[in-house]
Protein backbone atom coordinates (compact mmCIF):
# COMPACT_ATOMS: atom_id res chain seq x y z
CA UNK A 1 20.70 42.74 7.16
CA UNK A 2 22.41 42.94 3.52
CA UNK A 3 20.70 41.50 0.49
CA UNK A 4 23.42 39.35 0.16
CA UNK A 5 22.44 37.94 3.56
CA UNK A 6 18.71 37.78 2.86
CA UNK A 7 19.68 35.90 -0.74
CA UNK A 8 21.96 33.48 1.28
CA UNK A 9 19.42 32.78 3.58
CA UNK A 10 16.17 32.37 1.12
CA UNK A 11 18.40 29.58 -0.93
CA UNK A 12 19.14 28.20 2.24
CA UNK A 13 15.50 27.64 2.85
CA UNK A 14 15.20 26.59 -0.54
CA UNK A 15 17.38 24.26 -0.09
CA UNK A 16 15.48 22.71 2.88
CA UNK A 17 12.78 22.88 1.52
CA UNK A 18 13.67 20.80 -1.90
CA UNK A 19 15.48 18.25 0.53
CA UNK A 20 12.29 18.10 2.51
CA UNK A 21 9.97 17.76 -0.15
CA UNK A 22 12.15 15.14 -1.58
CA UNK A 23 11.81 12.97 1.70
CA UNK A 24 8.05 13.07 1.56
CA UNK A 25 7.47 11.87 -2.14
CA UNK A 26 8.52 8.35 -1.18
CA UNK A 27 6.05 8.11 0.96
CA UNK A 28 3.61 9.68 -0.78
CA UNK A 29 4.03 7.64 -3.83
CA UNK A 30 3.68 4.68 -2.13
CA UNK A 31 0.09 5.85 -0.47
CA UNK A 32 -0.79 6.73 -3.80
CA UNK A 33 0.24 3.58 -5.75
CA UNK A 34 -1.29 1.73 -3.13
CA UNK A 35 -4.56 3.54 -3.24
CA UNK A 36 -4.98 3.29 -6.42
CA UNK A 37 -2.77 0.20 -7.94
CA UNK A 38 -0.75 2.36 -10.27
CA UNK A 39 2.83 0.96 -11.23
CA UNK A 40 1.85 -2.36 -10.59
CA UNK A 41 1.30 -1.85 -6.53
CA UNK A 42 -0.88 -4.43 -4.77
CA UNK A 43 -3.99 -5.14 -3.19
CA UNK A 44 -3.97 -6.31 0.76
CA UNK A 45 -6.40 -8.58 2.26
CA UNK A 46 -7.24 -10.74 5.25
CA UNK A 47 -8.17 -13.72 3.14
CA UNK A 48 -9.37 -14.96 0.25
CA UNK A 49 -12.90 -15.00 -2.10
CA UNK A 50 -14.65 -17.57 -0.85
CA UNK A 51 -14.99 -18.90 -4.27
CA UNK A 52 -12.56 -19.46 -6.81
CA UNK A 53 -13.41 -19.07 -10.98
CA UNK A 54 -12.72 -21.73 -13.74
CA UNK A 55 -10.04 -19.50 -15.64
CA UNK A 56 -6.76 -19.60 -14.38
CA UNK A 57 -3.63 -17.48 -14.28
CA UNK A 58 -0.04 -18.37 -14.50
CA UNK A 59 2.13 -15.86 -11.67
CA UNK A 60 5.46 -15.98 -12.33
CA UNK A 61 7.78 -14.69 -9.02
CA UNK A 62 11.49 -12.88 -9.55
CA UNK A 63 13.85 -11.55 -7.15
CA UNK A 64 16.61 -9.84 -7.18
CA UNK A 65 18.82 -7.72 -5.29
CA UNK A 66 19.44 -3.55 -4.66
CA UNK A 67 23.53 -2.79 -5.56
CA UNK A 68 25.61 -3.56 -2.38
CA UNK A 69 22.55 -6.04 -0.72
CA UNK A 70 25.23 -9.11 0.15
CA UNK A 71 22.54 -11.72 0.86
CA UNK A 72 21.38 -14.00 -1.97
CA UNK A 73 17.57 -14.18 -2.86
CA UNK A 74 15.53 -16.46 -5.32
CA UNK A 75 11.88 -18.19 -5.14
CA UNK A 76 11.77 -21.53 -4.62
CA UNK A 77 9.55 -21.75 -7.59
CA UNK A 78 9.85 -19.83 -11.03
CA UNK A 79 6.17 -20.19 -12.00
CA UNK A 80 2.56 -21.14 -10.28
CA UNK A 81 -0.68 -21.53 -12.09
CA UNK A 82 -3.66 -20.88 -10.10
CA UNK A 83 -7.40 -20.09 -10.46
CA UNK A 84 -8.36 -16.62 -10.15
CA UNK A 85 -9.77 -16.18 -6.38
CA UNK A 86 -7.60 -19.27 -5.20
CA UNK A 87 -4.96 -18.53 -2.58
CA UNK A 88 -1.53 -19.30 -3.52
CA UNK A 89 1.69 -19.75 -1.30
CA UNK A 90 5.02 -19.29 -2.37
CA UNK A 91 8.64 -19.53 -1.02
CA UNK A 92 11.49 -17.18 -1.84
CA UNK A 93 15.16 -18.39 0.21
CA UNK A 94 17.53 -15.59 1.45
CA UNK A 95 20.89 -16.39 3.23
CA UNK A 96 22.84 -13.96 4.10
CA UNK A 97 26.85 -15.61 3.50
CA UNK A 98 28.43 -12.47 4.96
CA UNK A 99 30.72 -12.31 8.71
CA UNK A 100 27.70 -9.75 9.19
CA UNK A 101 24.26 -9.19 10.92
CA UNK A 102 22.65 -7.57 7.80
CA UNK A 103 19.07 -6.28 7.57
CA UNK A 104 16.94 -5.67 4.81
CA UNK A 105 13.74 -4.37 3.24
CA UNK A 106 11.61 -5.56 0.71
CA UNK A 107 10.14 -3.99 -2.39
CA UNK A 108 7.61 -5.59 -4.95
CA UNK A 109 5.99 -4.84 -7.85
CA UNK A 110 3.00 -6.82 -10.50
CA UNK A 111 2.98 -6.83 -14.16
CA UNK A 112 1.29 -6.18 -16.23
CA UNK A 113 0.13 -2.56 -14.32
CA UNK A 114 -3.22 -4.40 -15.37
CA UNK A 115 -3.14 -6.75 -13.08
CA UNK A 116 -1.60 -4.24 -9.91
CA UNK A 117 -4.95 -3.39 -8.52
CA UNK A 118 -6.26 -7.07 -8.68
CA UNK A 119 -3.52 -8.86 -7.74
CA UNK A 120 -3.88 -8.70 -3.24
CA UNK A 121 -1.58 -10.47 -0.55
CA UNK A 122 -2.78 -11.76 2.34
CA UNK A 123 0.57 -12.12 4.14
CA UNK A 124 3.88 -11.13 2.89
CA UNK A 125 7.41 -10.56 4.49
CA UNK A 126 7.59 -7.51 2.30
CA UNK A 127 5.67 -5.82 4.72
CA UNK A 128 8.75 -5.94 7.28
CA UNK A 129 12.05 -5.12 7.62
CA UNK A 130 14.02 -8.89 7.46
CA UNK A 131 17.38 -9.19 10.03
CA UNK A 132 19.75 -12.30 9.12
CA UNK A 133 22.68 -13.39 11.28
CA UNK A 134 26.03 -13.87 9.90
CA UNK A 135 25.54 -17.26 7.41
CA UNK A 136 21.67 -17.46 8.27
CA UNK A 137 19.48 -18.45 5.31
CA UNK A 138 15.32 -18.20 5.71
CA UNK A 139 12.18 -19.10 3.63
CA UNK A 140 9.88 -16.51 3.21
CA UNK A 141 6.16 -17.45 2.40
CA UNK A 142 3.84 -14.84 0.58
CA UNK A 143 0.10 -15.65 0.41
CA UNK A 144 -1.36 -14.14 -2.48
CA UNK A 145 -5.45 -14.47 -4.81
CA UNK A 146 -5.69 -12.28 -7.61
CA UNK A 147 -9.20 -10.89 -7.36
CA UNK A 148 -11.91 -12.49 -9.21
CA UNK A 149 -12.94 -8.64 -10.80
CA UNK A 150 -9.94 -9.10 -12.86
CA UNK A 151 -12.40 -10.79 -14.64
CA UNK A 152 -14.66 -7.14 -15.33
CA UNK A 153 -11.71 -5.00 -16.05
CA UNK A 154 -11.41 -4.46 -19.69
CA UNK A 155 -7.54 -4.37 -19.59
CA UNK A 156 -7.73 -7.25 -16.54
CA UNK A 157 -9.44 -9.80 -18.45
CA UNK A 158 -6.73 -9.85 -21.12
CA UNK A 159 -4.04 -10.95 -18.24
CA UNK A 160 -2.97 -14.81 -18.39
CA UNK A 161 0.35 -14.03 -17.15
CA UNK A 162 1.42 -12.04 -13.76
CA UNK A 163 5.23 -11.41 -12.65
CA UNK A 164 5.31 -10.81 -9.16
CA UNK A 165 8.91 -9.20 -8.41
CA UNK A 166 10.93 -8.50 -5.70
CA UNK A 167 13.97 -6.25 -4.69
CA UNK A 168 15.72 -6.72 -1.58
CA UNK A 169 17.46 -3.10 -0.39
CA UNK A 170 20.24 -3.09 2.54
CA UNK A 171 18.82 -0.96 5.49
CA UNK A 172 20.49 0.30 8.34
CA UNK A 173 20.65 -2.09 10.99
CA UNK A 174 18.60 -0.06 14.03
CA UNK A 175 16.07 0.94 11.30
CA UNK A 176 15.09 -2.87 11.37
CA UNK A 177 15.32 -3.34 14.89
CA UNK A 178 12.80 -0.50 15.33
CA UNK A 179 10.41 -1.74 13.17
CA UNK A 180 10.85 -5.18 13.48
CA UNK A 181 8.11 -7.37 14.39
CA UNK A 182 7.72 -11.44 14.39
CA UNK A 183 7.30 -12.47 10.66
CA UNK A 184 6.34 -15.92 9.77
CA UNK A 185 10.31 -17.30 8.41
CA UNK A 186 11.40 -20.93 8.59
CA UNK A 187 14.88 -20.74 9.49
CA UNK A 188 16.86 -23.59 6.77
CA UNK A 189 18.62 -26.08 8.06
């Protein structure tokens, strides 16, 4: 073998490698921003404190769209004040006004990164891959409590104000269909 063949082939596995690597921080990051609540990455839970406190805390919900997603996507509501521990429910509409099945993927994010850790959903259809048929337009409920330990955290307790936002990202089609499972929508009439 020539050293020129040896060099080709040790930046070919370079190569692979980098592209590998690559693949695998996405998922890594989002183990570790869940672990921990860095960036603003939430808290999951199967309900709520039993208890709520006397301070309150206004959430305020965004949406918006990936480059290229067709559908359109909004909350129903802008802003929701809520006491800390109390379960909230909100609404965000997507229609899809396209000639096309077209399936998509959520991704969120809390600010302040204060509030990340404390901030927990109970249900969400981020944490599914959404199909819509050609001119089909959903509501999508997320159930939300920011923790009452907000209250402890020396950064926490200075958060009045929580933006929960949302990015909807085109996925391929068959990706959804292989993940997809029954999410709690309400088709619009």
């Amino acid at each position: 073998m020539t050293a020129q063949t040896r060099t080709a082939r040790w930046l070919a596995g370079i190569a692979v490698l980098m592209v590998s690597l690559s693949f695998a921080a996405v998922p890594f990051y989002s183990w570790f921003c869940k672990t921990t609540g860095y960036g603003g990455t939430t808290s999951v839970a199967k309900s709520a404190p039993a208890t709520a406190l006397a301070q309150t805390v206004t959430v305020r919900f965004d949406a918006s769209l990936d480059a290229g997603m067709p559908w359109t996507f909004k909350p129903e509501q802008n802003t929701m004040e809520l006491h800390i521990g109390e379960t909230g429910l909100a609404f965000f509409d997507a229609s899809n006004p396209t000639d096309r099945v077209v399936a998509g993927q959520a991704s969120y994010n809390v600010t302040p990164d204060a509030a990340g850790g404390y901030f927990t959903k109970i249900a969400c259809f981020c944490f599914t891959s959404q199909v819509l048929q050609p001119h089909e337009s959903v509501k999508m409920p997320v159930t939300f409590y920011v923790d009452p330990a907000i209250v402890q955290d020396p950064e926490g307790k200075l958060v009045h104000e929580i933006t929960l936002s949302y990015t909807f990202h085109e996925i391929p089609l068959a990706t959804a269909q292989a993940t997809l499972a029954p999410v709690a929508t309400k088709p619009v009439n």
